[in-house]
C-alpha atoms as a PDB file:
ATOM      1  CA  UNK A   1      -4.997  30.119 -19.730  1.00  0.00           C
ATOM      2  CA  UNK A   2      -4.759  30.520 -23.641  1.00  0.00           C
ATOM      3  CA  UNK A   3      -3.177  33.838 -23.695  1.00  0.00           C
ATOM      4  CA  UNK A   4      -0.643  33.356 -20.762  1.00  0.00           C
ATOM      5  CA  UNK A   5       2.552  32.114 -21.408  1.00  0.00           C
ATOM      6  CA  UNK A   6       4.427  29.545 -18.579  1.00  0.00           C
ATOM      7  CA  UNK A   7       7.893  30.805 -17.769  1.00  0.00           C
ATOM      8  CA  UNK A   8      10.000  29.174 -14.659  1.00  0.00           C
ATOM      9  CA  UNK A   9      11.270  31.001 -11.872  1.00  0.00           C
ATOM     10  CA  UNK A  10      15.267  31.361 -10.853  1.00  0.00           C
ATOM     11  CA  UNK A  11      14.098  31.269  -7.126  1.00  0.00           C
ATOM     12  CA  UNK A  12      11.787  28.339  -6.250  1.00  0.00           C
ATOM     13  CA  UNK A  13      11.455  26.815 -10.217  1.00  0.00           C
ATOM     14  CA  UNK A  14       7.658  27.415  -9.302  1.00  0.00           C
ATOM     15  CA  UNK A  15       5.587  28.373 -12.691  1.00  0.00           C
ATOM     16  CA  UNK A  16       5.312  31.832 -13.226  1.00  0.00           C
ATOM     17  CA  UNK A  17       2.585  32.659 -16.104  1.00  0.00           C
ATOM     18  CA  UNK A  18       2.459  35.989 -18.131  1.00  0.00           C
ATOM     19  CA  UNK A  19       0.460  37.770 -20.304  1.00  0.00           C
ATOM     20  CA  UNK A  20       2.665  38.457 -23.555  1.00  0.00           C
ATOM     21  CA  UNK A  21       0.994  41.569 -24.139  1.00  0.00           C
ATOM     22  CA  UNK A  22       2.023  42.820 -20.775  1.00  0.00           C
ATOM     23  CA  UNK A  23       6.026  42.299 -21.464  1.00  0.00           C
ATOM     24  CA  UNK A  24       7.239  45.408 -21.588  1.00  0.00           C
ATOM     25  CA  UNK A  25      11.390  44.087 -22.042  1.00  0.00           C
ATOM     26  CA  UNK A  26      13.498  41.107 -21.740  1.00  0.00           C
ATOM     27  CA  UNK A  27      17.463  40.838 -20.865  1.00  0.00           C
ATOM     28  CA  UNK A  28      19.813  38.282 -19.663  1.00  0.00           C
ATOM     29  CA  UNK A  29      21.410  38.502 -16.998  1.00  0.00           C
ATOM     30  CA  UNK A  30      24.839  36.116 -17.764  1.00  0.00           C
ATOM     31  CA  UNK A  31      26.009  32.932 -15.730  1.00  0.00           C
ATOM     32  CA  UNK A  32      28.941  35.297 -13.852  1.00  0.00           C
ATOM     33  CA  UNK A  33      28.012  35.147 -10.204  1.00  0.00           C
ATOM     34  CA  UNK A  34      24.479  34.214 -10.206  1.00  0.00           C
ATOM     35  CA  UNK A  35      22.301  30.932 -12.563  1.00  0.00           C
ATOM     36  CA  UNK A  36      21.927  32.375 -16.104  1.00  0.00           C
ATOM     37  CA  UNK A  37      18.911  33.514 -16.505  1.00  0.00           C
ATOM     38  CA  UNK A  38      16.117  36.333 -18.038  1.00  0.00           C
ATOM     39  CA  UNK A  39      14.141  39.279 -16.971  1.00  0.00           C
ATOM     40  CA  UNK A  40      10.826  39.477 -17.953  1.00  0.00           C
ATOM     41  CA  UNK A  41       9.646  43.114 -17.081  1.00  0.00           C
ATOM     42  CA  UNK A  42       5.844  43.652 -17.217  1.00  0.00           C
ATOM     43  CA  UNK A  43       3.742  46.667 -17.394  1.00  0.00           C
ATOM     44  CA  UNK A  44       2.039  45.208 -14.016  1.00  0.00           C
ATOM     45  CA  UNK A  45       5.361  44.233 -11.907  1.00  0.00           C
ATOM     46  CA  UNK A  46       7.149  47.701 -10.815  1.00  0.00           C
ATOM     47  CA  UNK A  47      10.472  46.149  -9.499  1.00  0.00           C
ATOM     48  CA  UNK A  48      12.113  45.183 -12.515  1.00  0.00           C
ATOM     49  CA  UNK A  49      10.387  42.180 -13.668  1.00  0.00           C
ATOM     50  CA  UNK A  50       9.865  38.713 -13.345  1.00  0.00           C
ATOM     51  CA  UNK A  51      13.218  36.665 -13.099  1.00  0.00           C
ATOM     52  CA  UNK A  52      13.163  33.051 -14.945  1.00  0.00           C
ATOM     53  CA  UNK A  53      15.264  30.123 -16.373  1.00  0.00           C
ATOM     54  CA  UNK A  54      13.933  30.161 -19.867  1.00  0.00           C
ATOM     55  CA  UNK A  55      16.450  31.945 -22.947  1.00  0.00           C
ATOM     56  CA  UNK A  56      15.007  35.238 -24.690  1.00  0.00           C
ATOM     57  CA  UNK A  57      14.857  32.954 -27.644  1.00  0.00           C
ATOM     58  CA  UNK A  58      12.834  30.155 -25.950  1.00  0.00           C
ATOM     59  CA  UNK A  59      10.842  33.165 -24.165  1.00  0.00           C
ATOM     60  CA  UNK A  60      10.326  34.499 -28.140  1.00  0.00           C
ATOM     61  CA  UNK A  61       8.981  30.727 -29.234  1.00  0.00           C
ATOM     62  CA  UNK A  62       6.726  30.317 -26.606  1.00  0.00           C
ATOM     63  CA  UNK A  63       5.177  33.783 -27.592  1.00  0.00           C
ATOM     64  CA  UNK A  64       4.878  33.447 -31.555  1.00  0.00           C
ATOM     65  CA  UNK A  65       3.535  30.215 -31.239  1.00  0.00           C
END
């Protein structure tokens, strides 16, 4: 899967694999009540994205490289 990237889900830690060009935005959601952790909204997943372990920044490396 050469265009997907591998991203970690906050529920299970199962692999969760996206297409970059489908990312439509990316927040964190801070350590307060719940594990620190990112939202990966795609133009395919209509209830506010994909939640996952990995940093914007490390999100950001995976993509440019």
């Amino acid at each position: 899967m050469k265009n997907f990237i591998k991203l970690t889900s906050i529920h299970d830690q199962s692999p969760v694999f996206i297409d970059p060009l489908l990312i439509g935005h990316l927040y964190e959601i801070p350590s307060v009540d719940v594990v620190r952790h990112t939202v990966v909204g795609t133009t395919t997943h209509n209830n506010g994205g994909f939640k996952v372990l990995e940093s914007i920044d490390k999100i950001l490396l995976l993509i440019n490289n």
